[in-house]
Protein backbone atom coordinates (compact mmCIF):
# COMPACT_ATOMS: atom_id res chain seq x y z
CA UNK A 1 4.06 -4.75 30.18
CA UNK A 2 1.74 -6.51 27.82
CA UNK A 3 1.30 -10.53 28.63
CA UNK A 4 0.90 -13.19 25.65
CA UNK A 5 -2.84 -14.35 26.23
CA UNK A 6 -4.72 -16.98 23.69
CA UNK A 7 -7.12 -14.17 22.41
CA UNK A 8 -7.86 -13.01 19.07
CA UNK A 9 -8.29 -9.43 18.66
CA UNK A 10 -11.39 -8.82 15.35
CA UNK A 11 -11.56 -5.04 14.24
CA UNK A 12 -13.34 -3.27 11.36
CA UNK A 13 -9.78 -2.94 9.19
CA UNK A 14 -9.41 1.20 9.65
CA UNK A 15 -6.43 2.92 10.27
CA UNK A 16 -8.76 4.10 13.71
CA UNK A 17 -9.96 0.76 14.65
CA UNK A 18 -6.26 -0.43 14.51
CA UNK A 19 -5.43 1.98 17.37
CA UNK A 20 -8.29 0.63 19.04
CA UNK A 21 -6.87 -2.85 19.19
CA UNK A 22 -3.46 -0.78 20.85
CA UNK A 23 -5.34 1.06 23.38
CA UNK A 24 -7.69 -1.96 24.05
CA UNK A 25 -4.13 -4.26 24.37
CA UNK A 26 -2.98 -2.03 27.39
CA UNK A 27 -5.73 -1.43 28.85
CA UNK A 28 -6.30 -5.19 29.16
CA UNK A 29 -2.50 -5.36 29.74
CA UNK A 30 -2.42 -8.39 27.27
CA UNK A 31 -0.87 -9.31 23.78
CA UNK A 32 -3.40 -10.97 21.53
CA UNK A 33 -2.25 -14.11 19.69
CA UNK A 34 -3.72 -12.62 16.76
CA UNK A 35 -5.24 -9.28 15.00
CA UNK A 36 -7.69 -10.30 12.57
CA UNK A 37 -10.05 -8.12 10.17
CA UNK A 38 -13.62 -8.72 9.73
CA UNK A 39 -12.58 -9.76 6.02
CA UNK A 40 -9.50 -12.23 6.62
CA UNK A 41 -11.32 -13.95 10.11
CA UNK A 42 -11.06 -17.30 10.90
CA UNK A 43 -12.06 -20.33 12.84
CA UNK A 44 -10.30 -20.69 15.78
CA UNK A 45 -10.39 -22.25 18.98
CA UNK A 46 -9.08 -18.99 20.88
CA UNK A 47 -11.28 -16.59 22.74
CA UNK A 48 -12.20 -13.57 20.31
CA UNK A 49 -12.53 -10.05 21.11
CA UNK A 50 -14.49 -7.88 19.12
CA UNK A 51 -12.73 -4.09 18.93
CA UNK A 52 -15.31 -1.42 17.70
CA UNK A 53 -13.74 1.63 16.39
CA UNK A 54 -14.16 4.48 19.14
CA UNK A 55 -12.62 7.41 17.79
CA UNK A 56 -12.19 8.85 21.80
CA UNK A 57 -9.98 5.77 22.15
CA UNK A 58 -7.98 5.95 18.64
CA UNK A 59 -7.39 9.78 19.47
CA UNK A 60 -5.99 8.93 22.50
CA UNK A 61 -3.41 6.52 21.21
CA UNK A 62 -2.67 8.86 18.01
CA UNK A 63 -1.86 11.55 21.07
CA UNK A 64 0.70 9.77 23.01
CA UNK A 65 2.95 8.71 19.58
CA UNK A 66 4.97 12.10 19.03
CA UNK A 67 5.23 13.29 22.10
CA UNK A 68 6.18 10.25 24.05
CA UNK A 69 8.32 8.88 21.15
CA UNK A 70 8.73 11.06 18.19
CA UNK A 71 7.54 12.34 14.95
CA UNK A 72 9.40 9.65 12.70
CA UNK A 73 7.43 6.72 15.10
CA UNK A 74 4.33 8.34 14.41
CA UNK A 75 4.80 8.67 11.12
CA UNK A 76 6.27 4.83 11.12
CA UNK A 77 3.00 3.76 12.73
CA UNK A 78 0.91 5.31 9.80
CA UNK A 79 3.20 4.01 6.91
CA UNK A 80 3.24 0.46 8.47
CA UNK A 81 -0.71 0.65 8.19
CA UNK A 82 -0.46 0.87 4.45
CA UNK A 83 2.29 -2.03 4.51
CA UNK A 84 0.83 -5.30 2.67
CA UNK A 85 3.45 -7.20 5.53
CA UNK A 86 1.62 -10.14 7.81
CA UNK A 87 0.12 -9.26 11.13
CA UNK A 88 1.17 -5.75 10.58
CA UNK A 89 -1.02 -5.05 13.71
CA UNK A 90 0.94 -6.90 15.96
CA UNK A 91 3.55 -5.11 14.54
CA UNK A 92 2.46 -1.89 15.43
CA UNK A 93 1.53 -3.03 18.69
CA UNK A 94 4.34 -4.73 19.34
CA UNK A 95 6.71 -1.10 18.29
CA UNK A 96 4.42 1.01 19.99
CA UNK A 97 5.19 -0.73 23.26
CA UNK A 98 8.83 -0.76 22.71
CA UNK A 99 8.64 2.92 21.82
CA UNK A 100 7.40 3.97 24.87
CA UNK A 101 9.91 1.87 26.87
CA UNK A 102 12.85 3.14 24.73
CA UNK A 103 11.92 6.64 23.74
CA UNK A 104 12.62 8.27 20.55
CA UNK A 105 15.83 5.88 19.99
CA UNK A 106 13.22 3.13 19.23
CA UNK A 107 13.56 4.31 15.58
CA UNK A 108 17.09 3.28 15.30
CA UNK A 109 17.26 -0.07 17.63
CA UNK A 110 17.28 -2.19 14.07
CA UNK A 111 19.08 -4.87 15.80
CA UNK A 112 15.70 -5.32 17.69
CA UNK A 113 13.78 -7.69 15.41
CA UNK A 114 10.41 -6.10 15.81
CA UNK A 115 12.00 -2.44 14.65
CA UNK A 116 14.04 -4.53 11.80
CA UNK A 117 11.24 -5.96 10.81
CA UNK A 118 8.91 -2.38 10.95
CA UNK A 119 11.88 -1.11 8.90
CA UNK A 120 12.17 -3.72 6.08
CA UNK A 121 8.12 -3.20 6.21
CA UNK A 122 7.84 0.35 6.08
CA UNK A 123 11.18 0.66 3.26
CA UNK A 124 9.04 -1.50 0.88
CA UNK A 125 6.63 0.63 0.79
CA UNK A 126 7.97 3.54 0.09
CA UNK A 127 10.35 2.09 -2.45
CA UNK A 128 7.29 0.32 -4.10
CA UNK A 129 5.44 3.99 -4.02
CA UNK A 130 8.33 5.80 -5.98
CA UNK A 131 8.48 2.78 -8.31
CA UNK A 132 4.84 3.50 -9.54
CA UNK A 133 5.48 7.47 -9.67
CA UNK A 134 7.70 6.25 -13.14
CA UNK A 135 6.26 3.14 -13.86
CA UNK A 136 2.38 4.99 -13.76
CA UNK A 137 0.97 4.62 -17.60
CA UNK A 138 -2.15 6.79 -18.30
CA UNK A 139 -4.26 6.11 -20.89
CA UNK A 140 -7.70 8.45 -22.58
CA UNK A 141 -11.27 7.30 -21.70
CA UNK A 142 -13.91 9.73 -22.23
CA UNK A 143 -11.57 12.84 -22.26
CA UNK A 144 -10.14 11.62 -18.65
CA UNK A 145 -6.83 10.13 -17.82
CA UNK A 146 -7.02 6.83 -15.97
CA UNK A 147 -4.01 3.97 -14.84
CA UNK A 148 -4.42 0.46 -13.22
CA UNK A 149 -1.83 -0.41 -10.95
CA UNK A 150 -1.17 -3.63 -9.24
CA UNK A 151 1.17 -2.88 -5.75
CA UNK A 152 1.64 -5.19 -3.03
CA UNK A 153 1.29 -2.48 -0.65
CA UNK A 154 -1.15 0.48 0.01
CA UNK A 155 0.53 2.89 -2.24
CA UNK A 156 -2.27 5.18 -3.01
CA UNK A 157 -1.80 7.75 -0.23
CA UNK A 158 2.00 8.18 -0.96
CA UNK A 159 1.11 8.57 -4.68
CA UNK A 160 -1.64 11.53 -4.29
CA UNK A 161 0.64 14.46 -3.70
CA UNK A 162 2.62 13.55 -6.49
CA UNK A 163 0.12 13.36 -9.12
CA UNK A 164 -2.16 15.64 -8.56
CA UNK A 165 0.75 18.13 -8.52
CA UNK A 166 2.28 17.09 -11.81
CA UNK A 167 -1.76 17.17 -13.38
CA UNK A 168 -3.20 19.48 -11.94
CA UNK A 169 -4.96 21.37 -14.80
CA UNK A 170 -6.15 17.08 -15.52
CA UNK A 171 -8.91 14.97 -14.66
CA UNK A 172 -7.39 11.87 -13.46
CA UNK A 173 -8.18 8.45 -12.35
CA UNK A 174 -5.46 5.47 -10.50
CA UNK A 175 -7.50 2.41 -10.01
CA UNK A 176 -5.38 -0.07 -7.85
CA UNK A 177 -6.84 -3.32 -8.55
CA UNK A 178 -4.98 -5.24 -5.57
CA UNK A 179 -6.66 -3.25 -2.85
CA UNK A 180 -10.08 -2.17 -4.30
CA UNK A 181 -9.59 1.40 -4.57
CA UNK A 182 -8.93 4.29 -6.36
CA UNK A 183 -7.16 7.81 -6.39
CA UNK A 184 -9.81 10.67 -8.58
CA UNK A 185 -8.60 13.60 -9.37
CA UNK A 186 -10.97 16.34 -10.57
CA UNK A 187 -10.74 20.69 -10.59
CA UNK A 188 -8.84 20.54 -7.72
CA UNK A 189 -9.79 18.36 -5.90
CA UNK A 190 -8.53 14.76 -5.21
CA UNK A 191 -10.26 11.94 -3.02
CA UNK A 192 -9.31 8.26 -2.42
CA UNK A 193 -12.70 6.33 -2.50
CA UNK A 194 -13.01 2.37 -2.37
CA UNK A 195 -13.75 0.97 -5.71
CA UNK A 196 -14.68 -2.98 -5.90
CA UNK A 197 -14.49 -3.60 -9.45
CA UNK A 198 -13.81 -1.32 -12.30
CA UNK A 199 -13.91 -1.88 -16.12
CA UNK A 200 -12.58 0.72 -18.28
CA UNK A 201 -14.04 1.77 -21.96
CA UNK A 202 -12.45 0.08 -24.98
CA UNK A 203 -9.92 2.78 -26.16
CA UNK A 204 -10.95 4.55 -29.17
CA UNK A 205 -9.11 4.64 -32.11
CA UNK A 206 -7.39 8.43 -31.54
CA UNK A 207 -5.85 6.31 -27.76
CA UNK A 208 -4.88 3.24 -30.28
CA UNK A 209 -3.05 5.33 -32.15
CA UNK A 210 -1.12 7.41 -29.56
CA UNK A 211 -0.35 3.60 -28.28
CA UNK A 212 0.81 2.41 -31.33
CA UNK A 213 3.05 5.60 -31.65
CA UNK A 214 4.68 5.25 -28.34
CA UNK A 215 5.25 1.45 -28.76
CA UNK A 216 6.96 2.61 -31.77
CA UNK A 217 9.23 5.54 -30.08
CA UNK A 218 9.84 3.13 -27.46
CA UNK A 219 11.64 0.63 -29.90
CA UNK A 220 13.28 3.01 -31.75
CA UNK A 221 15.18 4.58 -29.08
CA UNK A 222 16.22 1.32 -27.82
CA UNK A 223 20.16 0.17 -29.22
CA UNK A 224 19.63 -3.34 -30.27
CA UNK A 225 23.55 -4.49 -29.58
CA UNK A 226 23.15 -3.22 -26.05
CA UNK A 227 20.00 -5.08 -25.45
CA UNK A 228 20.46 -6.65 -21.40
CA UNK A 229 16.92 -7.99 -20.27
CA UNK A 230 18.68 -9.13 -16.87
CA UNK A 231 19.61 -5.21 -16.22
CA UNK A 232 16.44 -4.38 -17.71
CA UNK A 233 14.64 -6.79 -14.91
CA UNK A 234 16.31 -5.78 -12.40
CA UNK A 235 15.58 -1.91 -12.72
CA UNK A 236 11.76 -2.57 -14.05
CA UNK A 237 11.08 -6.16 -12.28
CA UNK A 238 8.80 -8.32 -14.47
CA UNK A 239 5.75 -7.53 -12.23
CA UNK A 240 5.38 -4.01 -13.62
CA UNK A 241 5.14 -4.86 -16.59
CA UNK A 242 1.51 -5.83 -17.25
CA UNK A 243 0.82 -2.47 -16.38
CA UNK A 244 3.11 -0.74 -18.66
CA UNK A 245 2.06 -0.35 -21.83
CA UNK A 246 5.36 -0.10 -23.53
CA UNK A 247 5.89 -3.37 -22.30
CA UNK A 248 2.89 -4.99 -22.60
CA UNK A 249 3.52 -6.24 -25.75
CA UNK A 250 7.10 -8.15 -25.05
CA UNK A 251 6.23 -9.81 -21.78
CA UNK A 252 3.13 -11.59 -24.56
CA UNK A 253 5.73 -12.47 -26.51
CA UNK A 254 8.40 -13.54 -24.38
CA UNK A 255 5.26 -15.96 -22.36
CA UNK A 256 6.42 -14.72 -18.93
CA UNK A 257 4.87 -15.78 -16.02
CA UNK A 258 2.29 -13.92 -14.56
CA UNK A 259 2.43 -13.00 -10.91
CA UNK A 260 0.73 -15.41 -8.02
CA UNK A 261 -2.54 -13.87 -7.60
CA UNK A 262 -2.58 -12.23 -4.28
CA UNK A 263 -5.47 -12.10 -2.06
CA UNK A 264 -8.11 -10.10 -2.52
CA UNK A 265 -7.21 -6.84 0.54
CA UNK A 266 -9.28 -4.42 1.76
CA UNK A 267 -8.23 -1.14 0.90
CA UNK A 268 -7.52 0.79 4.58
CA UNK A 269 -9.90 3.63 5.33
């Protein structure tokens, strides 16, 4: 049984070094008042506890998930990683406890507010992640595709299968400005690397064009009497579309409001 204690867990922000604040919680049999990344740290008043990533230790944890609960927990543990939810860590410390008290059924307990709350977490993401396999809009620079994306989660990882399936014979790039990263694609071979800041080159006039044209095809199709920017909203939500360039052009128009800026996140390793 894990007891509260006024400590603040500080970690390195990996995927590994999160384990290592789960095995370092039971071993210390104690629930940390906080999980904090080097990036988003804080003053506080609270004992701190520095975790360093030990892959022995994150191994160890990783081991236990499937057998001792199941393959969908493991798998939930990893997706709620990516999650852009608050204290996600306690989160996943606080199901990874319950798991191994409650067996595989942890999964379905969604009247537990912990697993409700992994669920609502983990559903967002994915939803978000097949959102941006349609809503994705490439453009040319130097005889290479590349998109800039704006997600509220981690969505990179769920989106690599997909597109470097459907491009294969393509160099490709997915910069996603949120997190600081970005998905390259290149003869074969695809890699998800951490990218601070990235400006792309002006688009030439051949890329204009092709804009221009699909603007174009994009208005024709469209059946002015059946116009319904409330449907429209609700199955492309207004925060897509400064990254869709068929849409660009109407949300100038129209003067909607841009999105709260979110804070700058570090993309998971």
């Amino acid at each position: 049984m894990l007891v509260p204690q006024d400590v603040i867990y500080l970690y390195d922000g990996s995927y590994d070094g999160a384990l290592c604040c789960v095995f370092e919680a039971f071993r210390a049999h104690e629930r940390p008042r906080e999980i904090w990344t080097e990036d988003t740290a804080q003053p506080s008043l609270c004992q701190t506890k520095q975790i360093w990533t030990d892959m022995e230790k994150a191994n160890r944890v990783a081991a236990v998930l499937r057998p001792k609960i199941s393959a969908r927990a493991e798998e939930t543990v990893a997706s709620l990683y990516w999650c852009a939810v608050p204290q996600k860590e306690l989160l996943m410390l606080d199901f990874i406890a319950l798991g191994l008290k409650e067996g595989r059924r942890v999964t379905t307990m969604l009247g537990d507010p912990v697993i409700a709350a992994v669920a609502d977490a983990v559903k967002h993401l994915y939803k978000e992640a097949h959102n941006y396999k349609g809503f994705v809009r490439f453009s040319v620079h130097d005889n290479a595709l590349a998109a800039v994306i704006e997600p509220k989660n981690y969505v990179l990882p769920l989106l690599r299968n997909h597109f470097c399936a459907r491009y294969r014979n393509e160099t490709f790039l997915i910069y996603d400005k949120t997190h600081g990263a970005a998905l390259v694609y290149h003869q074969g071979k695809s890699e998800v690397l951490p990218i601070e800041k990235l400006e792309l080159p002006v688009p030439d006039a051949a890329e204009q064009e092709v804009r221009a044209l699909y603007r174009q095809f994009f208005r024709t199709i469209a059946i002015e009497a059946r116009e319904n920017p409330r449907c429209q909203m609700n199955h492309v939500p207004k925060r897509y579309w400064s990254q869709m360039l068929e849409l660009q052009e109407d949300e100038a128009l129209l003067g909607a409001p841009k999105e709260p800026k979110q804070l700058k996140q570090r993309a998971p390793q």
